[in-house]
Protein backbone atom coordinates (compact mmCIF):
# COMPACT_ATOMS: atom_id res chain seq x y z
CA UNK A 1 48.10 -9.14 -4.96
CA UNK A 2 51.62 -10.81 -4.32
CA UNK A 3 52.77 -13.16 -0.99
CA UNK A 4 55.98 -11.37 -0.19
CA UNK A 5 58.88 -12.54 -1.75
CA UNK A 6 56.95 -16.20 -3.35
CA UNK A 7 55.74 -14.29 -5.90
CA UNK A 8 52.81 -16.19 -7.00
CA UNK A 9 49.45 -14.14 -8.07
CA UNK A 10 46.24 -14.93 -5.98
CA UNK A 11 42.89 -15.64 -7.94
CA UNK A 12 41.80 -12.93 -9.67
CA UNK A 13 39.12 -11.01 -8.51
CA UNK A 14 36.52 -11.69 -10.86
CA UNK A 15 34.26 -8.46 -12.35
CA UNK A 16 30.64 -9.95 -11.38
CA UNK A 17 29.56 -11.56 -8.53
CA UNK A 18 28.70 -15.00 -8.16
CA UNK A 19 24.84 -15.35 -8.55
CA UNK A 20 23.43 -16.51 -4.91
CA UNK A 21 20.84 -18.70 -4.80
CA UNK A 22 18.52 -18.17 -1.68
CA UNK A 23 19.38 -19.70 1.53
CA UNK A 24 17.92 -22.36 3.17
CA UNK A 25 17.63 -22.36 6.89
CA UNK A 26 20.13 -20.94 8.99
CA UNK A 27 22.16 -18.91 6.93
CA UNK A 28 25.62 -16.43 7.53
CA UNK A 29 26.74 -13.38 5.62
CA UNK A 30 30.44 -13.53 5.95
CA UNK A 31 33.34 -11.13 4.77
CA UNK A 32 35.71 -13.30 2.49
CA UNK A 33 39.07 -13.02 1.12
CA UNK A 34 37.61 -10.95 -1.95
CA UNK A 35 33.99 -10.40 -1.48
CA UNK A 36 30.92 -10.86 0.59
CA UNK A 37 29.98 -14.62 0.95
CA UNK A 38 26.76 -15.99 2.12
CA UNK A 39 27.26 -19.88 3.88
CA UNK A 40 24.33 -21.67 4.96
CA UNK A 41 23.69 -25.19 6.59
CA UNK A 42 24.53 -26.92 9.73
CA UNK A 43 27.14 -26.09 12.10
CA UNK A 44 30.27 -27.59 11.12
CA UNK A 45 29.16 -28.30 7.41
CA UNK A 46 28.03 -25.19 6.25
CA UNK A 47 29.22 -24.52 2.07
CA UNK A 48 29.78 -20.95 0.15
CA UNK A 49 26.04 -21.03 -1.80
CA UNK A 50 27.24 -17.63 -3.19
CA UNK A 51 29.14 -14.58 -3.21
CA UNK A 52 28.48 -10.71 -4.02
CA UNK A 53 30.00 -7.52 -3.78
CA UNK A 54 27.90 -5.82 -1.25
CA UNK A 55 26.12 -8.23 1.32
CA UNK A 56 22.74 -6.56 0.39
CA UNK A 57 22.83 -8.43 -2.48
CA UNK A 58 23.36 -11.99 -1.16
CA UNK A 59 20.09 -13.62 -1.09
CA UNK A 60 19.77 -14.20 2.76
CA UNK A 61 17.08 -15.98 4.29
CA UNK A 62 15.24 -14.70 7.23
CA UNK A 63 17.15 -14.81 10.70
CA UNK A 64 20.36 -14.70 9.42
CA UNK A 65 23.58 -13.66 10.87
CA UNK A 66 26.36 -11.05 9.67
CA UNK A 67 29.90 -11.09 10.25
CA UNK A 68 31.65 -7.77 10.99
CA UNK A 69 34.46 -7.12 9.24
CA UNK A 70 37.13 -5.19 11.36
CA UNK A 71 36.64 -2.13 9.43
CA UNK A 72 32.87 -1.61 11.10
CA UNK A 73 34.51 -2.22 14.93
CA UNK A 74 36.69 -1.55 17.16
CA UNK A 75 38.71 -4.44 19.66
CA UNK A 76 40.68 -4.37 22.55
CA UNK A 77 40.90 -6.63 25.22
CA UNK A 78 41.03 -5.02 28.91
CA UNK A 79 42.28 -5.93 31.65
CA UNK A 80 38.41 -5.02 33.94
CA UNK A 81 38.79 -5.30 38.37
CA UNK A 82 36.19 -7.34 39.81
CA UNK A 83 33.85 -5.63 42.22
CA UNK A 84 31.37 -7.36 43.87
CA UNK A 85 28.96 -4.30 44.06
CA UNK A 86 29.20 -3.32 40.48
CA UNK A 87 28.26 -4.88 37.42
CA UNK A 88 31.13 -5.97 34.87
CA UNK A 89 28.98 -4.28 32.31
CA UNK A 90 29.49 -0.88 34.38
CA UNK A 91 33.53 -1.49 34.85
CA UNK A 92 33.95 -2.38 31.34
CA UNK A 93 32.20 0.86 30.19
CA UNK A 94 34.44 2.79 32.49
CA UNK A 95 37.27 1.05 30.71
CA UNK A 96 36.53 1.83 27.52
CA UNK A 97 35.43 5.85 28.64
CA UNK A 98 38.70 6.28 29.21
CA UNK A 99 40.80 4.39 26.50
CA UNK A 100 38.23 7.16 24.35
CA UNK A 101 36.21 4.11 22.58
CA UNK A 102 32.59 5.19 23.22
CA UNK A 103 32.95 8.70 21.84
CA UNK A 104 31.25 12.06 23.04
CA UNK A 105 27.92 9.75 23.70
CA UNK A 106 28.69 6.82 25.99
CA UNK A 107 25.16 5.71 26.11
CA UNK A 108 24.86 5.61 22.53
CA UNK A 109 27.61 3.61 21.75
CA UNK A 110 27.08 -0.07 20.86
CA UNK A 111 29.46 -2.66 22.41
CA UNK A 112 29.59 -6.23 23.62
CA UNK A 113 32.23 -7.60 25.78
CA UNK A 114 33.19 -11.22 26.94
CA UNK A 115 35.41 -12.72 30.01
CA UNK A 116 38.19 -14.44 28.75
CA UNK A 117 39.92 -15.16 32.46
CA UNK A 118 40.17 -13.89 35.77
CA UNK A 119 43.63 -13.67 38.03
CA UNK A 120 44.40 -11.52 40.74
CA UNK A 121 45.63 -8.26 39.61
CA UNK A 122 49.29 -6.30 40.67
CA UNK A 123 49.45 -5.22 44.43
CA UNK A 124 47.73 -1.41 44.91
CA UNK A 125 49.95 1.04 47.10
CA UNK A 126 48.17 0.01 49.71
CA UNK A 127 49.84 -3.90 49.60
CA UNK A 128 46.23 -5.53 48.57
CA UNK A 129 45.75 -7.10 45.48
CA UNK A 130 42.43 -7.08 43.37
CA UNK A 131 40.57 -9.42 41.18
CA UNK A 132 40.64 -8.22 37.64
CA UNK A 133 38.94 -10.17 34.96
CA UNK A 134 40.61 -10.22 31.20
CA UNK A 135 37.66 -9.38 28.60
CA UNK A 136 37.06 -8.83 24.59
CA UNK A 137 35.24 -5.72 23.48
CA UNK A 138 34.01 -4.71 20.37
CA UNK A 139 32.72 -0.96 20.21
CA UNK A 140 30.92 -0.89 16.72
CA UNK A 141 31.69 1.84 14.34
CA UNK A 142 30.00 5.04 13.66
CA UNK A 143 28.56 5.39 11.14
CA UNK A 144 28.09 2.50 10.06
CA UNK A 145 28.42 1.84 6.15
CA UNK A 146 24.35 1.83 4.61
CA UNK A 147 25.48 -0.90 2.25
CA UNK A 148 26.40 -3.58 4.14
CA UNK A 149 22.48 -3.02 6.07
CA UNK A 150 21.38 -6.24 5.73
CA UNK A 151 17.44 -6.33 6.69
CA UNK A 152 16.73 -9.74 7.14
CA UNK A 153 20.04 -10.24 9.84
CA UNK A 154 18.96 -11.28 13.64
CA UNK A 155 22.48 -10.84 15.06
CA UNK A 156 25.88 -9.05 14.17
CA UNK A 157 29.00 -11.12 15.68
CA UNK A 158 33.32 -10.29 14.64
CA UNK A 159 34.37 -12.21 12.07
CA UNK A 160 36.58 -13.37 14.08
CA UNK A 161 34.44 -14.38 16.79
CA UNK A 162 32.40 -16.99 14.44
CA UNK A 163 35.43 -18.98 13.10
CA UNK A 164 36.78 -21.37 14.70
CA UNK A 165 39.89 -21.13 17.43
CA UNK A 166 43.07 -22.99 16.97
CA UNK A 167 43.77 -25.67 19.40
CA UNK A 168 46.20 -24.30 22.78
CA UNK A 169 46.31 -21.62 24.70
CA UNK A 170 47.74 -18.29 22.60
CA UNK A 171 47.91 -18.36 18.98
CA UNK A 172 47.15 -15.83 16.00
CA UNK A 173 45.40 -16.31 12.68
CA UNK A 174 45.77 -14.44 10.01
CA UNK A 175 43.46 -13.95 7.12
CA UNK A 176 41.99 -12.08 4.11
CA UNK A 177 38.86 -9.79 4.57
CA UNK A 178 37.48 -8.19 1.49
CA UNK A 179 40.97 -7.80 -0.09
CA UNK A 180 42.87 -7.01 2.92
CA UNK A 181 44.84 -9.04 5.46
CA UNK A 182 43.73 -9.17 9.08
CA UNK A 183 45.30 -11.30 12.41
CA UNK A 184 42.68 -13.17 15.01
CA UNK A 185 44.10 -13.38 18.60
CA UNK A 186 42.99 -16.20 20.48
CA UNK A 187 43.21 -16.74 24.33
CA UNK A 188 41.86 -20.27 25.51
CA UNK A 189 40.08 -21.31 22.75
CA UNK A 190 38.34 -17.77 22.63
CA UNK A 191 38.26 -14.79 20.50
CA UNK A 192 40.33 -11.83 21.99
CA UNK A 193 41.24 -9.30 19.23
CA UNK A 194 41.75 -8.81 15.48
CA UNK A 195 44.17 -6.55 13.99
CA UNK A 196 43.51 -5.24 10.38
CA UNK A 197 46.76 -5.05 8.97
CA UNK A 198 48.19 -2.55 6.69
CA UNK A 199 50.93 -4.46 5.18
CA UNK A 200 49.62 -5.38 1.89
CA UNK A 201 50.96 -8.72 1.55
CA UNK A 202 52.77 -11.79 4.00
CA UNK A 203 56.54 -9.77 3.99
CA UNK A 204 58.36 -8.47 6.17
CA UNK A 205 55.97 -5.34 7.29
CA UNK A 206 53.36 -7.62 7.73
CA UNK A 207 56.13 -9.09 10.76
CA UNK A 208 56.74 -6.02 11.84
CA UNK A 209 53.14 -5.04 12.00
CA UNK A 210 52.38 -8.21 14.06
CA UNK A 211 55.57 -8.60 15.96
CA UNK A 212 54.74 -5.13 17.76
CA UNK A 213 50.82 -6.39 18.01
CA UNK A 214 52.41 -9.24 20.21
CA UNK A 215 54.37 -7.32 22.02
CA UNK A 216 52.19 -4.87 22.71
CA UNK A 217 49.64 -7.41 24.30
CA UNK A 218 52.06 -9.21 26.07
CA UNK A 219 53.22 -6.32 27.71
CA UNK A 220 50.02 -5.89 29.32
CA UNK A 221 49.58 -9.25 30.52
CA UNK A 222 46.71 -9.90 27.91
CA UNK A 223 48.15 -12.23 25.65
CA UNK A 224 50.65 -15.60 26.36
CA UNK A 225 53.77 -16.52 24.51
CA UNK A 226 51.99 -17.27 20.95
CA UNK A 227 52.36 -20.69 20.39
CA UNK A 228 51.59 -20.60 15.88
CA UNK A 229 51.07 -18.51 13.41
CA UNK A 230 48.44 -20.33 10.64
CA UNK A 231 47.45 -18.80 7.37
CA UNK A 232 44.08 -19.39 6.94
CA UNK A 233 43.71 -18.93 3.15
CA UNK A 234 44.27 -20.69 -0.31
CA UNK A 235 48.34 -19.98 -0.62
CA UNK A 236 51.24 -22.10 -1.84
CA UNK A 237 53.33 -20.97 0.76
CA UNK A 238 54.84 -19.27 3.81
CA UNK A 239 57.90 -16.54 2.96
CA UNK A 240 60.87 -16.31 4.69
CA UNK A 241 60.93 -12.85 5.83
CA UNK A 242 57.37 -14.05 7.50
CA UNK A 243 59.14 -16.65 9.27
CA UNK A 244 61.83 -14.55 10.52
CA UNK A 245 60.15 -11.67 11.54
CA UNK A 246 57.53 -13.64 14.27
CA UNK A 247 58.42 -15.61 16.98
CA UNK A 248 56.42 -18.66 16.73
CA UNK A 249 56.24 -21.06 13.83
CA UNK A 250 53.82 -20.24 11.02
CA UNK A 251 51.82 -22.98 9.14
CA UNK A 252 48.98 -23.46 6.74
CA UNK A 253 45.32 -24.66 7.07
CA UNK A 254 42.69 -24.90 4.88
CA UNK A 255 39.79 -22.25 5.28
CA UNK A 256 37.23 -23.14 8.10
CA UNK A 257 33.31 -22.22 7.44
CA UNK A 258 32.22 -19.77 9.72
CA UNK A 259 29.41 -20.89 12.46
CA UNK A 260 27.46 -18.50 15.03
CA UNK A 261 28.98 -19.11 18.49
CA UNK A 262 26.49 -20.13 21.65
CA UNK A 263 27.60 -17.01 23.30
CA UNK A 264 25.40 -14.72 21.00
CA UNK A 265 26.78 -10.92 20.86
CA UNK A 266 25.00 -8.33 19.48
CA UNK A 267 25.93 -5.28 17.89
CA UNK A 268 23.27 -4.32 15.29
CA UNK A 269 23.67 -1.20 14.08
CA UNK A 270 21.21 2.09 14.91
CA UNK A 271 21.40 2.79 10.89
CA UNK A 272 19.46 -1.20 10.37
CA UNK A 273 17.29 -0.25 13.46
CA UNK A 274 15.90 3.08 11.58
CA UNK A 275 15.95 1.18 8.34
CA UNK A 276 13.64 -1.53 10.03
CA UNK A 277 11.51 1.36 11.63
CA UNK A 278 11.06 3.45 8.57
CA UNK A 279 9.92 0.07 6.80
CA UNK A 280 7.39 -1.10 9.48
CA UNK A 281 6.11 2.75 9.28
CA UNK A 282 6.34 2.56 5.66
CA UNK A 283 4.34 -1.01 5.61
CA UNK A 284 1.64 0.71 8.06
CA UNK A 285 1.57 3.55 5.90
CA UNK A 286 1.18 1.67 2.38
CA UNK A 287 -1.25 -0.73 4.61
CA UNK A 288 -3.51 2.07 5.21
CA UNK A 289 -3.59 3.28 1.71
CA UNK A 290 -4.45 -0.19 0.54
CA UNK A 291 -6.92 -0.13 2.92
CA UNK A 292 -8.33 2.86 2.30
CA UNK A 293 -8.05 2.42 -1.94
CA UNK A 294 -9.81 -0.84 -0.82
CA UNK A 295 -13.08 1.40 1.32
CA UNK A 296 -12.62 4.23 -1.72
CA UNK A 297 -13.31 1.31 -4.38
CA UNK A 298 -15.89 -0.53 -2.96
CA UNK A 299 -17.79 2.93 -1.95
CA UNK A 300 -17.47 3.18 -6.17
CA UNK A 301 -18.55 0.12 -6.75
CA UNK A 302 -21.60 0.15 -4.59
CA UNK A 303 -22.64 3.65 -5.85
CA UNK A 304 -21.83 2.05 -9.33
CA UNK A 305 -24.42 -0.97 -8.66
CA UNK A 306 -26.81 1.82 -7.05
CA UNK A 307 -26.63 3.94 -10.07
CA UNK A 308 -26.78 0.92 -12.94
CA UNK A 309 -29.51 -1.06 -11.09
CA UNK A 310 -32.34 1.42 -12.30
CA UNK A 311 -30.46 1.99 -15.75
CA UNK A 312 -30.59 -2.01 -16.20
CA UNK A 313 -34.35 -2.37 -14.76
CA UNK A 314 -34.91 0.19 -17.20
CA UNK A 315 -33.42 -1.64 -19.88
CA UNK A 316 -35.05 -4.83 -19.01
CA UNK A 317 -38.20 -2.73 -18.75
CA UNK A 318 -37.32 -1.53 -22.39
CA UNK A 319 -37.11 -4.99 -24.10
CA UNK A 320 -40.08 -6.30 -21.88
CA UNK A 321 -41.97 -3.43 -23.67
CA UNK A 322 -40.37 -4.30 -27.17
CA UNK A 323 -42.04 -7.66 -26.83
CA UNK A 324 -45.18 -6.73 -25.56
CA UNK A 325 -45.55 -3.34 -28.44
CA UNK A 326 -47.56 -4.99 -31.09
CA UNK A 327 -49.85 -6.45 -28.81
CA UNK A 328 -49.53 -3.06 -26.78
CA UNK A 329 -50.58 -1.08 -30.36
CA UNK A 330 -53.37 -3.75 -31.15
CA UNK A 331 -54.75 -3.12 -27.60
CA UNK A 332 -54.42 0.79 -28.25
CA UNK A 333 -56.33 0.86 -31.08
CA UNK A 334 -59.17 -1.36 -29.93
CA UNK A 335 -59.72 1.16 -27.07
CA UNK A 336 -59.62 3.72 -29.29
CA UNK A 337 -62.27 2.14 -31.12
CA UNK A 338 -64.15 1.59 -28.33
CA UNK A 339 -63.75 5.44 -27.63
CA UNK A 340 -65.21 6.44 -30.85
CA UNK A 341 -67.78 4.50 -29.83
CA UNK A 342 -68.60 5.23 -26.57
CA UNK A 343 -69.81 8.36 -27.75
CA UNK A 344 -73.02 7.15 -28.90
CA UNK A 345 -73.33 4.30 -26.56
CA UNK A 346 -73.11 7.03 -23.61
CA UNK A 347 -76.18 8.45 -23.02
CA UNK A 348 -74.50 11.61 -22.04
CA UNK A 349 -72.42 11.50 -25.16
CA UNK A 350 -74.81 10.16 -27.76
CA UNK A 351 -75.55 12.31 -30.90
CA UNK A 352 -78.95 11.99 -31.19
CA UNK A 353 -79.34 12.62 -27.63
CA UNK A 354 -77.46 15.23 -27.73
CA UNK A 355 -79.06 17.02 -30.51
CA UNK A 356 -82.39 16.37 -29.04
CA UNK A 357 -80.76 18.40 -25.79
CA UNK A 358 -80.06 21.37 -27.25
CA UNK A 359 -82.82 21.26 -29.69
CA UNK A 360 -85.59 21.25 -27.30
CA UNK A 361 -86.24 25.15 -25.94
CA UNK A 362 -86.37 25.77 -29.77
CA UNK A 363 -89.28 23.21 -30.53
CA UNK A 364 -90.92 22.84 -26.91
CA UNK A 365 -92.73 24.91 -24.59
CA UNK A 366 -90.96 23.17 -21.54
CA UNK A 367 -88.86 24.55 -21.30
CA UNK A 368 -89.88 28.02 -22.33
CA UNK A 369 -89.84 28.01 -26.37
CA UNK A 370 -86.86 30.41 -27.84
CA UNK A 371 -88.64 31.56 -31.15
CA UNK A 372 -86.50 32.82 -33.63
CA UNK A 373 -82.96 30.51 -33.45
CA UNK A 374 -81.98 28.23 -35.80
CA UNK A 375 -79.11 25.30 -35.83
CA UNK A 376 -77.25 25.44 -38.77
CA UNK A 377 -73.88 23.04 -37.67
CA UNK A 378 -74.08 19.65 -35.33
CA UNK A 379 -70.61 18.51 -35.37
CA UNK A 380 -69.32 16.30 -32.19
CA UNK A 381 -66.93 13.92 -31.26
CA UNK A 382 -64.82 12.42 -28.43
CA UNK A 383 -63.94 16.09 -27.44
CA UNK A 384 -66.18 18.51 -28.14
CA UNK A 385 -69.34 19.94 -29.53
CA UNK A 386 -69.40 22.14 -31.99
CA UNK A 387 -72.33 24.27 -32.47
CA UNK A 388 -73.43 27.41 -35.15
CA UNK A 389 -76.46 29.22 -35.71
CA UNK A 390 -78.26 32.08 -36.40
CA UNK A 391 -81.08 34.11 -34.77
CA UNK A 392 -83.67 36.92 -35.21
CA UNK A 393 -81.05 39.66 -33.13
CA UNK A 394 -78.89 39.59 -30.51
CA UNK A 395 -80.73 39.15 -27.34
CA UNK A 396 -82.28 35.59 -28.39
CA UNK A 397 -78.24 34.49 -29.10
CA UNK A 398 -77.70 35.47 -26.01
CA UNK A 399 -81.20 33.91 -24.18
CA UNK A 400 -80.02 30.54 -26.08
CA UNK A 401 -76.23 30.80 -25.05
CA UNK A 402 -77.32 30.97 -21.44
CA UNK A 403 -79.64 28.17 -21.58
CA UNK A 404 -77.03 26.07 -22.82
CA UNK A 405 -74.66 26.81 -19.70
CA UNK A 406 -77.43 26.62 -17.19
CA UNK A 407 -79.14 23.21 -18.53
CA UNK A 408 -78.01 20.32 -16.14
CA UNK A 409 -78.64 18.04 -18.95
CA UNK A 410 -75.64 19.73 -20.15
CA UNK A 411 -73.43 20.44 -17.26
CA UNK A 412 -70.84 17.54 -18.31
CA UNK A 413 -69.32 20.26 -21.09
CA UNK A 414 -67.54 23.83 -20.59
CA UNK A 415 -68.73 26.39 -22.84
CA UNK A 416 -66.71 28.46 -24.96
CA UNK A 417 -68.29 30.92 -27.29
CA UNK A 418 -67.04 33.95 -29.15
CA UNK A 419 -68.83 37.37 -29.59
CA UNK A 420 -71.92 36.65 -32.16
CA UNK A 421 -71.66 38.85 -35.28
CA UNK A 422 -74.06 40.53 -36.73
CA UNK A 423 -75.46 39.81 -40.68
CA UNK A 424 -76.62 42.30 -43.41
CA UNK A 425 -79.62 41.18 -42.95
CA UNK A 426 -79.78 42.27 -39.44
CA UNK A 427 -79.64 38.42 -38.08
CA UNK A 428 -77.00 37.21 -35.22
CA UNK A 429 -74.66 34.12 -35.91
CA UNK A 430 -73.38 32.66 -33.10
CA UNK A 431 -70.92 29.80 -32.76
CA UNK A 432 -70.47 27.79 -28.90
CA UNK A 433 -68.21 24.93 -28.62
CA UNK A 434 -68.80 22.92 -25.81
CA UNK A 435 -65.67 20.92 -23.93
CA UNK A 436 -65.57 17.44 -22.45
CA UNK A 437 -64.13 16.47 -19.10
CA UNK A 438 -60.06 16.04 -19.42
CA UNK A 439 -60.48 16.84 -23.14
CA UNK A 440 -58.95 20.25 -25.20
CA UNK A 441 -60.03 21.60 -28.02
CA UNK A 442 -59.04 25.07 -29.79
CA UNK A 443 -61.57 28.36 -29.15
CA UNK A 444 -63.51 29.24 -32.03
CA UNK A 445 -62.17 32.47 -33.98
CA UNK A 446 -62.36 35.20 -31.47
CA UNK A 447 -63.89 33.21 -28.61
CA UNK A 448 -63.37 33.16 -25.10
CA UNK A 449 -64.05 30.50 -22.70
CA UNK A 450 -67.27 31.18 -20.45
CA UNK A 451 -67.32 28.19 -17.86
CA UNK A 452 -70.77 26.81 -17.34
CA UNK A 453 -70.91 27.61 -13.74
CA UNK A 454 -73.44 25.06 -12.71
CA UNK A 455 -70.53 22.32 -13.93
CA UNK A 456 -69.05 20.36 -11.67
């Protein structure tokens, strides 16, 4: 970019942006000669910790503030009549209905405003004068560019509002803002208007463009006689056909660090107010599902600890057993021992005993003697009793079968005994196998089981 007729080259605009560390306290986004800059620290000594192409990507700290550049507003100062039953807020919307400023939805629009003096306006046709107050607007632009949203921002002032005003009463600044040159008009020490300009350089359009600015306000009683001109940026010098074409002197100064003015404005745009909603929503929303991933979990994990405290009792239960199975199988066998034994130590289950039992209606009257049976097999043990023998036909068999399921000395066994077969000699064998309590043994060979029905 070239100053008019000087000739000298600006800094170059470099291809990355400055890396911005974060900023500490009270911090300002700012729209500088070639990119977004982020100043932070106290009023009046703030420093440039960083610059970036968008503002998005300046670290800003929380609470911050953003200076507009004039591409996201419109300004014009108006000339507003006092009325004592009306709000200034309500004339100054009039005012800008009809210069066409708050578009096809007044209410909508976002604008700030700000007295810079009061005088008694021109006589009506009826001879009477009114108050009128002079004001600065700003009427914010719509839309608003979605890359210069800026989440962590508290307040959205001019540009020109937060720098400083030259000393006296009228006076213009000019400046660059990301690239391009605008003009600051200040009234008392206060912020009236900035003009982008589209001169690309300090020449003589640039006069022209400003010349007819200054007229233009002056016309309307808005602004003074301009009493300077100062450049505001890093340049070696002021061209001639600058100097000629405006009508007050024009001098240099050195850049001034911008600063948030007492009189806080505020013109955030609707785009960072949906942005801000759709996050909160989006944080309630994600909050939930944490929440909820946080109930679904520690359902799983309970049901988990549910389900793997009986797998791990039974695995304690397992090795507890481990140790304890030799002694377990020692134990197991000695009551088996015992078992086998407890057959003849029971009277009920004692051989002899036994044998004398079933012997006794074959050798005694008393009971009645059955003549003609013999005992050829004694075989017992913890289950059963086995018993075979012969006889002198059929109906004695069946005479001694009876007896045996009828004797209460023998009502502790269930009977099972097959059909008795006869022998070439005309004899009966018979085989009955009798059953302990909670013991099971097989049938004999074509048996069936004929429950003693006197057994308990």
């Amino acid at each position: 970019m070239r100053l008019g007729s000087l000739g000298k080259k600006e800094p170059a605009r470099t291809g990355k942006a400055k890396a911005a560390p974060p900023a500490t306290g009270s911090s300002v986004i700012f729209p500088g000669p070639e990119a977004w800059e982020i100043w932070s620290g106290p009023s009046g000594q703030a420093v440039c910790s960083g610059s970036a192409e968008l503002p998005g990507k300046l670290r800003a700290g929380p609470g911050s503030v953003m200076g507009l550049p004039s591409r996201s507003f419109f300004s014009m100062p108006l000339w507003v009549p006092v009325v004592e039953d009306s709000p200034a807020r309500e004339q100054t919307q009039i005012k800008l209905e009809m210069k066409g400023m708050l578009g096809a939805v007044p209410d909508s629009a976002v604008w700030s405003f700000e007295g810079i003096r009061r005088e008694q306006g021109p006589p009506g046709a009826d001879g009477e004068t009114v108050a009128r107050q002079l004001e600065s607007t700003a009427v914010l632009a719509t839309p608003f560019p979605e890359e210069w949203l800026v989440e962590e921002t508290v307040r959205h002032e001019p540009a020109g509002r937060m720098l400083a005003a030259p000393a006296g009463g009228a006076c213009g600044v000019l400046r660059r803002e990301l690239g391009k040159w605008v003009a600051d008009f200040y009234q008392g020490g206060k912020w009236l208007h900035t003009q982008p300009l589209l001169a690309e350089s300090l020449d003589a359009s640039a006069a022209v463009e400003l010349a007819a600015t200054e007229a233009q306000l002056a016309g309307e009683g808005i602004l003074g006689a301009v009493d300077a001109w100062l450049i505001r940026d890093a340049v070696s010098g002021v061209s001639a056909e600058l100097s000629r074409g405006l009508s007050a002197p024009v001098r240099l100064e050195q850049r001034v660090a911008p600063a948030p003015v007492r009189e806080a404005w505020s013109l955030p745009p609707p785009a960072l107010t949906e942005l801000r909603l759709r996050r909160a929503a989006g944080a309630r929303r994600t909050r939930m599902i944490r929440l909820g991933l946080a109930i679904y979990l520690g359902v799983i994990f309970l049901l988990a600890g549910v389900l793997a405290w009986p797998v791990a009792r039974l695995h304690l239960l397992r090795r507890e057993l481990g140790r304890i199975g030799p002694d377990a199988d020692n134990t197991r066998k000695t009551a088996l021992l015992w078992r086998e034994a407890g057959a003849w130590l029971e009277p009920k289950r004692n051989a002899l005993e036994l044998l004398w039992q079933i012997s006794r209606p074959l050798i005694e009257t008393d009971p009645a003697k059955i003549e003609g049976v013999r005992l050829t097999l004694f075989d017992l043990n913890t289950k059963r009793l086995l018993l075979q023998g012969e006889g002198r036909d059929l109906e004695l068999v069946e005479k001694y079968l009876q007896w045996l399921k009828a004797e209460p000395g023998l009502a502790g066994f269930t009977w099972k005994n097959p059909q008795p077969r006869l022998l070439p000699n005309g004899n009966a064998q018979f085989q009955a196998e009798g059953i302990l309590p909670g013991a099971s043994a097989e049938a004999g060979e074509g048996g069936e089981a004929n429950a003693n029905p006197d057994a308990p």
